[in-house]
C-alpha atoms as a PDB file:
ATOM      1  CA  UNK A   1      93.282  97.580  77.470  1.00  0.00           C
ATOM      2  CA  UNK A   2      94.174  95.742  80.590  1.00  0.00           C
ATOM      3  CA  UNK A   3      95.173  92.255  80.338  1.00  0.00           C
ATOM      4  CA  UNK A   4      92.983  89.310  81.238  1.00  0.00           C
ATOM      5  CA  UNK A   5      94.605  87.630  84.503  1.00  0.00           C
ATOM      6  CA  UNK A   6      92.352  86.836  87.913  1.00  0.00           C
ATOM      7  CA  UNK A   7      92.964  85.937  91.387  1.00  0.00           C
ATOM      8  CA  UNK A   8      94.407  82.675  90.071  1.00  0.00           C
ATOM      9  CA  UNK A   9      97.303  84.452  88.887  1.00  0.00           C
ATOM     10  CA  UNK A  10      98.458  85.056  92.851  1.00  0.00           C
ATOM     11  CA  UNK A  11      97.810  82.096  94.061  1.00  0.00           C
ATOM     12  CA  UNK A  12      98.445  79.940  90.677  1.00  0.00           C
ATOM     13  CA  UNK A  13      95.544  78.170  89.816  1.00  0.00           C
ATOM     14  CA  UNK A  14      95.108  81.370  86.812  1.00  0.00           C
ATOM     15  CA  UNK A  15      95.556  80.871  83.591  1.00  0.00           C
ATOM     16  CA  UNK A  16      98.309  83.647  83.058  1.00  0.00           C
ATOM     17  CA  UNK A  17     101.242  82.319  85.009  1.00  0.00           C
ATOM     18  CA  UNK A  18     102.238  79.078  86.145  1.00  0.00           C
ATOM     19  CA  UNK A  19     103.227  79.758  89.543  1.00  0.00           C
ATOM     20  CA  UNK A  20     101.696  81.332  92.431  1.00  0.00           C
ATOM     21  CA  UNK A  21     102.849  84.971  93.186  1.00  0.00           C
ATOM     22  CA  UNK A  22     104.627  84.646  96.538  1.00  0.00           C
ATOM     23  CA  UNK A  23     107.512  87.763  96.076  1.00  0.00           C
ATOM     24  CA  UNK A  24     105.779  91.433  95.586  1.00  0.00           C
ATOM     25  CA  UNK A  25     108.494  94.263  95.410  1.00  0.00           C
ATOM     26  CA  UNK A  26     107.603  97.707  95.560  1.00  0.00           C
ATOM     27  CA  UNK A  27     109.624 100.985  94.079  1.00  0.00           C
ATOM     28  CA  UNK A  28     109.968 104.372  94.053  1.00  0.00           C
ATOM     29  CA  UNK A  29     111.495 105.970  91.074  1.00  0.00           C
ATOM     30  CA  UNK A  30     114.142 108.321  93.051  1.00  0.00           C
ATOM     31  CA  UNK A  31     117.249 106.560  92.122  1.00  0.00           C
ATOM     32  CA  UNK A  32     116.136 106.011  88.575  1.00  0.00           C
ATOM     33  CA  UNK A  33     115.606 110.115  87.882  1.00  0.00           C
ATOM     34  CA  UNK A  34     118.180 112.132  86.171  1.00  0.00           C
ATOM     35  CA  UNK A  35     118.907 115.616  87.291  1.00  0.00           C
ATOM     36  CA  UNK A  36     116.297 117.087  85.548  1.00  0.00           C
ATOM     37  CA  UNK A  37     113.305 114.946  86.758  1.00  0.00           C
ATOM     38  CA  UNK A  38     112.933 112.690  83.850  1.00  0.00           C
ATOM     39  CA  UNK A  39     113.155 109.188  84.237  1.00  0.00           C
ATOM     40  CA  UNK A  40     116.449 106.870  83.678  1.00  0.00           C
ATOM     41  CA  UNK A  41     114.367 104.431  81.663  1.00  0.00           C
ATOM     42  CA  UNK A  42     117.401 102.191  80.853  1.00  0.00           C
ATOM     43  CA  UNK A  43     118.602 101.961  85.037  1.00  0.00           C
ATOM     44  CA  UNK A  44     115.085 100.930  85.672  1.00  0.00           C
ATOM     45  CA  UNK A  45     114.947  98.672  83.229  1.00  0.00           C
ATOM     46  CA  UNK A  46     118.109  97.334  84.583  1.00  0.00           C
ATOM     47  CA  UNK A  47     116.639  97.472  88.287  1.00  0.00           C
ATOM     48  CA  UNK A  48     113.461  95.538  87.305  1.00  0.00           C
ATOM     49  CA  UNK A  49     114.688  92.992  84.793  1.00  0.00           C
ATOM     50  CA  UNK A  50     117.197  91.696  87.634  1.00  0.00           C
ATOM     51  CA  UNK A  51     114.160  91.308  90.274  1.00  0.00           C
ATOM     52  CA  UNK A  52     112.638  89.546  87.811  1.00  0.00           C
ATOM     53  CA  UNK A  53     115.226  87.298  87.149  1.00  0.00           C
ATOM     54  CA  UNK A  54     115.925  86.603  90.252  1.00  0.00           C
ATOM     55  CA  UNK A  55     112.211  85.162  91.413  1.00  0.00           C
ATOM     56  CA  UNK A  56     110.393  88.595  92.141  1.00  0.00           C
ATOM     57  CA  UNK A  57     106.893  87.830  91.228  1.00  0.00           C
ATOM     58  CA  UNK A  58     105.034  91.398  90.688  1.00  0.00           C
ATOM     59  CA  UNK A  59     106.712  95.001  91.053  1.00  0.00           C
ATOM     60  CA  UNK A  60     104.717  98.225  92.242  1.00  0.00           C
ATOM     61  CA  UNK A  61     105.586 101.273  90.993  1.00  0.00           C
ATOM     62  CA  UNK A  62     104.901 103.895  94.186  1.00  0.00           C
ATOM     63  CA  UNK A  63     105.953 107.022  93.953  1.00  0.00           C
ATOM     64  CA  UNK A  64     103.692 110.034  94.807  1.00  0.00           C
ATOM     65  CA  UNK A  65     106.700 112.721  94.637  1.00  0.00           C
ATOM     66  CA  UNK A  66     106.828 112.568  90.673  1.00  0.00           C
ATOM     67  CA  UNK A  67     105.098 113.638  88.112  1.00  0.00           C
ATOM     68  CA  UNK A  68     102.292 111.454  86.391  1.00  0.00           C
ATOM     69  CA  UNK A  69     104.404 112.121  82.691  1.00  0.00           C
ATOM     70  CA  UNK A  70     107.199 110.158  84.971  1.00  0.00           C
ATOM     71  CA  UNK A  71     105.024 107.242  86.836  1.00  0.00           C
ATOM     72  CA  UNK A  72     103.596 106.510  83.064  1.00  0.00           C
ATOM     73  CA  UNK A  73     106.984 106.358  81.576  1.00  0.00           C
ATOM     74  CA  UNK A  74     107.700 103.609  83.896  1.00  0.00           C
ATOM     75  CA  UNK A  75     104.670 101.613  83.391  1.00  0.00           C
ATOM     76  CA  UNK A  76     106.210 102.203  79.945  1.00  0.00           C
ATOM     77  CA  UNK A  77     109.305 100.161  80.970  1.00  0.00           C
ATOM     78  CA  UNK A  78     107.946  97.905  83.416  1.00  0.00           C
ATOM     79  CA  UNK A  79     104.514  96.660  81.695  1.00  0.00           C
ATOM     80  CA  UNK A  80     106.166  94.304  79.155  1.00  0.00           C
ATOM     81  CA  UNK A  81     109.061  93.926  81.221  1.00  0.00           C
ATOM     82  CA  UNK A  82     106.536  92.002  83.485  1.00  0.00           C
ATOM     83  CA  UNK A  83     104.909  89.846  80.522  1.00  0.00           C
ATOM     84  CA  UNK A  84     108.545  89.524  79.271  1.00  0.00           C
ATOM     85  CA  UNK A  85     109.222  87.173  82.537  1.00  0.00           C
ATOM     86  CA  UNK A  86     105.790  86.229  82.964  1.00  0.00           C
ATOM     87  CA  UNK A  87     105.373  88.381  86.432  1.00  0.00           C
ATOM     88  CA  UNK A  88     103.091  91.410  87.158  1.00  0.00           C
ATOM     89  CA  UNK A  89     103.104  94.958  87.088  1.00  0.00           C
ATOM     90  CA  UNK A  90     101.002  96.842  90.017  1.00  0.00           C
ATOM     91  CA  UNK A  91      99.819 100.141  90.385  1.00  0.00           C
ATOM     92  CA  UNK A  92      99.066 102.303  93.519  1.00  0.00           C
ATOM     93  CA  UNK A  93      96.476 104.885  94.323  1.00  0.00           C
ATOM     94  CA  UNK A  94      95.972 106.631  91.275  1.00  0.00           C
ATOM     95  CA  UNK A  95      93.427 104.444  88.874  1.00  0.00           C
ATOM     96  CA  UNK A  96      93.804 107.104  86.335  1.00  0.00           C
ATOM     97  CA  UNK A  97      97.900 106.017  85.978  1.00  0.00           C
ATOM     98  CA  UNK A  98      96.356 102.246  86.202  1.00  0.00           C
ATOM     99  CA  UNK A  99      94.301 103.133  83.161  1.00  0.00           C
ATOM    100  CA  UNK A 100      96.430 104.446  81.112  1.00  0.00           C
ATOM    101  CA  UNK A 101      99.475 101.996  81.927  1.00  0.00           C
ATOM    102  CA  UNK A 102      97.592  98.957  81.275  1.00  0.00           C
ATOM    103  CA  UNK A 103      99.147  97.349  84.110  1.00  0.00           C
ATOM    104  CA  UNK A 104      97.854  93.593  85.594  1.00  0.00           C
ATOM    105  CA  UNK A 105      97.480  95.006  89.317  1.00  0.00           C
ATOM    106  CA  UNK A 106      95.572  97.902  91.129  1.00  0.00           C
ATOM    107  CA  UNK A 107      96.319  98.842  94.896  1.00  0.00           C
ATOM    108  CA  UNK A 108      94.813 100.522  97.333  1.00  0.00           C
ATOM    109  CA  UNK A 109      94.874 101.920 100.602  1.00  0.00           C
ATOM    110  CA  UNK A 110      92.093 101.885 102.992  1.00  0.00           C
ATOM    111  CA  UNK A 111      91.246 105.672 102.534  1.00  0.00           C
ATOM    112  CA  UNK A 112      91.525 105.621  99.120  1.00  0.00           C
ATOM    113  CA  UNK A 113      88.699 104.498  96.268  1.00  0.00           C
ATOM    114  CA  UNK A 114      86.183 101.363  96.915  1.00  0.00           C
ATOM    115  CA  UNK A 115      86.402  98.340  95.728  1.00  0.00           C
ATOM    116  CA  UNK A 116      83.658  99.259  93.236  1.00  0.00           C
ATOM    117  CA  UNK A 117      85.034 102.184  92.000  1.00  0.00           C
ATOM    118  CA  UNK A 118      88.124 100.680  90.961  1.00  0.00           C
ATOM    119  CA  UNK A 119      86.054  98.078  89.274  1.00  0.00           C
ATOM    120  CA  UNK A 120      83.641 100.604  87.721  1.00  0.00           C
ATOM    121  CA  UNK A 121      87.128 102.901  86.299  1.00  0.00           C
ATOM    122  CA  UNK A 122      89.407  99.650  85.552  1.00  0.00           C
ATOM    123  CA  UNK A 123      86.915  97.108  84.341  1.00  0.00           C
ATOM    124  CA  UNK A 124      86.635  93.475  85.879  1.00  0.00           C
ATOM    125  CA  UNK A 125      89.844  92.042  84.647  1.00  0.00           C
ATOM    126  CA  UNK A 126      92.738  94.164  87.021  1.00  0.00           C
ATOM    127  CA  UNK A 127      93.940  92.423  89.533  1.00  0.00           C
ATOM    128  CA  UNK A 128      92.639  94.431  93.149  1.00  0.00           C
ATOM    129  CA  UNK A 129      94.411  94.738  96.544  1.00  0.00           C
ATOM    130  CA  UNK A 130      94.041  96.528  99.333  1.00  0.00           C
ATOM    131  CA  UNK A 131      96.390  97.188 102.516  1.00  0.00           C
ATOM    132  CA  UNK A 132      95.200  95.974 106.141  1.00  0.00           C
ATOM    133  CA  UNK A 133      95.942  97.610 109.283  1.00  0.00           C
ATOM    134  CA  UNK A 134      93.827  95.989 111.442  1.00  0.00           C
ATOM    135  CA  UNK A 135      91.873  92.395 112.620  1.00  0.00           C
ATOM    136  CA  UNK A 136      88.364  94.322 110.973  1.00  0.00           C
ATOM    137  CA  UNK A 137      90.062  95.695 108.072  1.00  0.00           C
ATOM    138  CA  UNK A 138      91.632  91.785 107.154  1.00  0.00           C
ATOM    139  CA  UNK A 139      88.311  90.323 107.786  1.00  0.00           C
ATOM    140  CA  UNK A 140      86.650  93.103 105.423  1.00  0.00           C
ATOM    141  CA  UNK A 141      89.092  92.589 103.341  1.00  0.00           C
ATOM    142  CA  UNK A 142      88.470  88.692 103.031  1.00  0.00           C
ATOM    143  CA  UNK A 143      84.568  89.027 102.691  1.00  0.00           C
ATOM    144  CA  UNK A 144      84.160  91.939  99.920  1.00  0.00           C
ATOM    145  CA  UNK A 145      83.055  90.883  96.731  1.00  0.00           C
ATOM    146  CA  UNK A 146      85.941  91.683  93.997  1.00  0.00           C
ATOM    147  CA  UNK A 147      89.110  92.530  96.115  1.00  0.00           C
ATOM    148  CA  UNK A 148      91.399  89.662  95.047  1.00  0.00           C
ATOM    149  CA  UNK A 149      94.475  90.012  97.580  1.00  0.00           C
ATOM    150  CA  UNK A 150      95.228  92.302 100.528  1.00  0.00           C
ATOM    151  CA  UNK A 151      98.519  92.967 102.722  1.00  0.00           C
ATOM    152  CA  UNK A 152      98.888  93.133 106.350  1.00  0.00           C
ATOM    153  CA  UNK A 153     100.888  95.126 108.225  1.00  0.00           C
ATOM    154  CA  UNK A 154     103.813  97.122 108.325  1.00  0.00           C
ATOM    155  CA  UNK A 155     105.107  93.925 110.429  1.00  0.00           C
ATOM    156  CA  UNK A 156     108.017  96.314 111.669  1.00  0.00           C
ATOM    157  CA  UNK A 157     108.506 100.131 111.465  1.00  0.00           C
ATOM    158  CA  UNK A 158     109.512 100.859 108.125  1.00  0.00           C
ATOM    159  CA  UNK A 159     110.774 104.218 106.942  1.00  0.00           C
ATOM    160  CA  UNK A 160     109.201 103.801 103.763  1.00  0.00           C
ATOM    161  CA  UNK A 161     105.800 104.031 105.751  1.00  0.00           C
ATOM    162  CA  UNK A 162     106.650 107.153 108.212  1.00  0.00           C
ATOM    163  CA  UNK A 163     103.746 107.565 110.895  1.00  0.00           C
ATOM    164  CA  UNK A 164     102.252 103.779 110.763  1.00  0.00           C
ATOM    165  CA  UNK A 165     102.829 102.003 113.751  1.00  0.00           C
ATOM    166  CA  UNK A 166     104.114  98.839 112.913  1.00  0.00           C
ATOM    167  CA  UNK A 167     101.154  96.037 113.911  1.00  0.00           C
ATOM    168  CA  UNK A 168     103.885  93.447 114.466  1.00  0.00           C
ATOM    169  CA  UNK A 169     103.577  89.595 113.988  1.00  0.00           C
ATOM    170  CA  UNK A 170     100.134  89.333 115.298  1.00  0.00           C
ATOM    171  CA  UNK A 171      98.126  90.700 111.949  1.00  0.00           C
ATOM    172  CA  UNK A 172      99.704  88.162 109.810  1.00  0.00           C
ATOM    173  CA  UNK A 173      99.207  85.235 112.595  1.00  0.00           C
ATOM    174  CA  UNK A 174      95.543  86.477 112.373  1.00  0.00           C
ATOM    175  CA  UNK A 175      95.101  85.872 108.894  1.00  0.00           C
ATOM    176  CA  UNK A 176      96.428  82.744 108.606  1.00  0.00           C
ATOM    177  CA  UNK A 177      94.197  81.733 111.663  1.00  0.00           C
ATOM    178  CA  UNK A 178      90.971  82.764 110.008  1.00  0.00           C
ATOM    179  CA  UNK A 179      92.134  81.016 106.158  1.00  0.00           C
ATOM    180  CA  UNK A 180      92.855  78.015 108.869  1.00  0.00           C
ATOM    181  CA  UNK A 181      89.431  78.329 110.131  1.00  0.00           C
ATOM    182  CA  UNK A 182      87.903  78.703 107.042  1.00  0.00           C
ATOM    183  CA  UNK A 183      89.730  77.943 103.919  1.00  0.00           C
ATOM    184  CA  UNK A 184      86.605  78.226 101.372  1.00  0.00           C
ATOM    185  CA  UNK A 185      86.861  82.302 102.355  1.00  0.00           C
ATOM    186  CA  UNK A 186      90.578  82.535 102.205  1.00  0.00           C
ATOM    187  CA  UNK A 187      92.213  84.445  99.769  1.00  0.00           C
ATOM    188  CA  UNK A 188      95.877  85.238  98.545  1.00  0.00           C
ATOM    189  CA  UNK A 189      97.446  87.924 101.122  1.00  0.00           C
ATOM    190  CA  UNK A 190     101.151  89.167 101.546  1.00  0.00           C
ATOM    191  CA  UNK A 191     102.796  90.283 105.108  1.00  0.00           C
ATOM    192  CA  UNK A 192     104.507  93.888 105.270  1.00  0.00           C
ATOM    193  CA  UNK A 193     106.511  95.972 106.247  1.00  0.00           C
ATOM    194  CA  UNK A 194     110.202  95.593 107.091  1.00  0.00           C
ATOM    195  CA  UNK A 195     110.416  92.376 105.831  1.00  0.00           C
ATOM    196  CA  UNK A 196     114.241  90.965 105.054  1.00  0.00           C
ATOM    197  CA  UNK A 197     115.752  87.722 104.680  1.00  0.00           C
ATOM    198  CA  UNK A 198     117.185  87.802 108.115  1.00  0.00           C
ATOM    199  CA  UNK A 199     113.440  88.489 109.379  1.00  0.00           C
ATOM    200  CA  UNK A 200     111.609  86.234 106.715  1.00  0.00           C
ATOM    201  CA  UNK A 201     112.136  83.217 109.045  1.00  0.00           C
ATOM    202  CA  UNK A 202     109.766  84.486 112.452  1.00  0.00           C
ATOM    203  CA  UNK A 203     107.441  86.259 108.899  1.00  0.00           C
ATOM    204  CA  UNK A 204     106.646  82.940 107.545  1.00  0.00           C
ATOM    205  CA  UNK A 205     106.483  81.043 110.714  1.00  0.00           C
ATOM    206  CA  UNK A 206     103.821  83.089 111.558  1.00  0.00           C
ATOM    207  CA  UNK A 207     101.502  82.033 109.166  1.00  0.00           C
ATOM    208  CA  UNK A 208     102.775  84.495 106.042  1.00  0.00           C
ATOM    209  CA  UNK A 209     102.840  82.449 102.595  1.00  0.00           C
ATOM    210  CA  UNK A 210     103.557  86.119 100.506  1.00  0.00           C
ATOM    211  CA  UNK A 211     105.701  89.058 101.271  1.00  0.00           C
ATOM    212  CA  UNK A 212     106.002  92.706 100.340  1.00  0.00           C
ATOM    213  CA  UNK A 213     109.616  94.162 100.305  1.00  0.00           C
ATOM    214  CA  UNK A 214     110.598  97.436  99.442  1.00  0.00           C
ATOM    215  CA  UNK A 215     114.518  98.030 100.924  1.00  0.00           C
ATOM    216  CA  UNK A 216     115.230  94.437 101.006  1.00  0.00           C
ATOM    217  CA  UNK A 217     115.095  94.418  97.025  1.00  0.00           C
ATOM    218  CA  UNK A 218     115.305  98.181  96.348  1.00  0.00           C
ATOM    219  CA  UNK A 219     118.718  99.094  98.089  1.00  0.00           C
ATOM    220  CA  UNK A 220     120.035  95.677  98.023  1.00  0.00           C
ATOM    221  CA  UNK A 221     124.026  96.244  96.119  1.00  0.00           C
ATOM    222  CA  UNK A 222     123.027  93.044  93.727  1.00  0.00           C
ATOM    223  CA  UNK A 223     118.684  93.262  93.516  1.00  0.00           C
ATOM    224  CA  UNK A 224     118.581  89.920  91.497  1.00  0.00           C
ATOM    225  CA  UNK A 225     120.915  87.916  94.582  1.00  0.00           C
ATOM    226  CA  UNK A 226     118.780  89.634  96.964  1.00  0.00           C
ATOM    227  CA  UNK A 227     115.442  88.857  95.109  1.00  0.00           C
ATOM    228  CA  UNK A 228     116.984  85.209  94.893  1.00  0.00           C
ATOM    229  CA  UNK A 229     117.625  84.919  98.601  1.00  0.00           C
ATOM    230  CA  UNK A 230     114.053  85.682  99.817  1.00  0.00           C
ATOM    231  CA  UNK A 231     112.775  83.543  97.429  1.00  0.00           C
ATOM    232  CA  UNK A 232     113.914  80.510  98.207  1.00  0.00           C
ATOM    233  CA  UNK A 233     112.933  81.310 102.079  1.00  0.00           C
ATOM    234  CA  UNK A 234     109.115  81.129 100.343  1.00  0.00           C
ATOM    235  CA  UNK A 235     107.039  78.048  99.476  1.00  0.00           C
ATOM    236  CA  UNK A 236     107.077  77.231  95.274  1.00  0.00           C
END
């Protein structure tokens, strides 16, 4: 069954955790596979406990060049890993793998299924999010009934996104213009896309409150320093 938690939980006014979600790391599984395809569950264990320790908020297991049996043995490692440190677990794409993982988020792209469908396959209480492109898709985005968070971006070119064209600064600016503009319609949102600590600076004077990093975290040599760094470049 999936866990209880709301919108509050991102932006802290939730029951489920005490402090707003500000640091969102997303993973593949490639460095955590043994040779024969089957996941390293003590390396990723490793990997995630020290983002968690040092300040990461919510990790996203995405990763559509394994097998299901391998996504689901994650969720296996990272679901109470999560509750352990009172963060989140996310899922992307696939409700299905959502389902069956019990994790606390859902996230989708703008191709894949509604808003409604995830809420009639995953019930009311996952957490949903959607990724924004453009100045319609964030305004969407902040007017449909049961999407809790969305991302804009990729601020920069990011290999981990190959083909999107990064949208720059100017997507992130936006949103924080329009929850500026009107704050009774704003809801949580994370810039992007390239993201580092060297680049968080120009990110968060541009409006951004939230990040998504994948490399910064991922291939850092120490994940919990790096984790550590970029969070103390966000607000508490």
């Amino acid at each position: 069954m999936l866990r209880a938690i709301h919108r509050g939980d991102l932006d802290g006014r939730g029951p489920g955790h005490g402090a707003a979600s500000r640091l969102y790391v997303c993973t593949d599984l490639q460095r955590f596979l043994r040779p024969d395809g089957t996941l390293d569950a003590a390396a990723f264990a490793g990997f995630c406990a020290a983002a968690f320790r040092g300040g990461v908020d919510l990790i996203q297991v995405r990763d559509k060049a394994v097998d299901v049996a391998v996504e689901l043995a994650a969720f296996v490692v990272l679901v109470p890993l999560a509750r352990e440190h009172g963060a989140l677990s996310a899922a992307n794409d696939r409700a299905d793998v959502a389902a069956l993982a019990g994790v606390d988020v859902f996230h989708t792209g703008q191709t894949d299924l509604t808003t409604a469908q995830c809420r009639a396959l995953l019930g009311p209480d996952v957490v949903l999010g959607r990724s924004c492109h453009t100045e319609a898709q964030v305004r969407a985005a902040r007017a449909e009934d049961g999407l809790d968070y969305f991302c804009t971006g990729p601020v920069l070119a990011t290999p981990t996104k190959p083909g999107r064209a990064a949208v720059g600064l100017a997507l992130p600016s936006f949103a924080a213009r329009l929850d500026a503009e009107d704050p009774a319609g704003a809801r949580p949102w994370f810039a992007i896309g390239g993201v580092d600590a060297d680049r968080l600076p120009e990110v968060r004077a541009a409006g951004a409150e939230r990040i998504v990093v994948v490399r910064a975290v991922t291939q850092a040599e120490d994940p919990e320093a790096a984790a550590r760094s970029l969070r103390a470049g966000l607000p508490g």
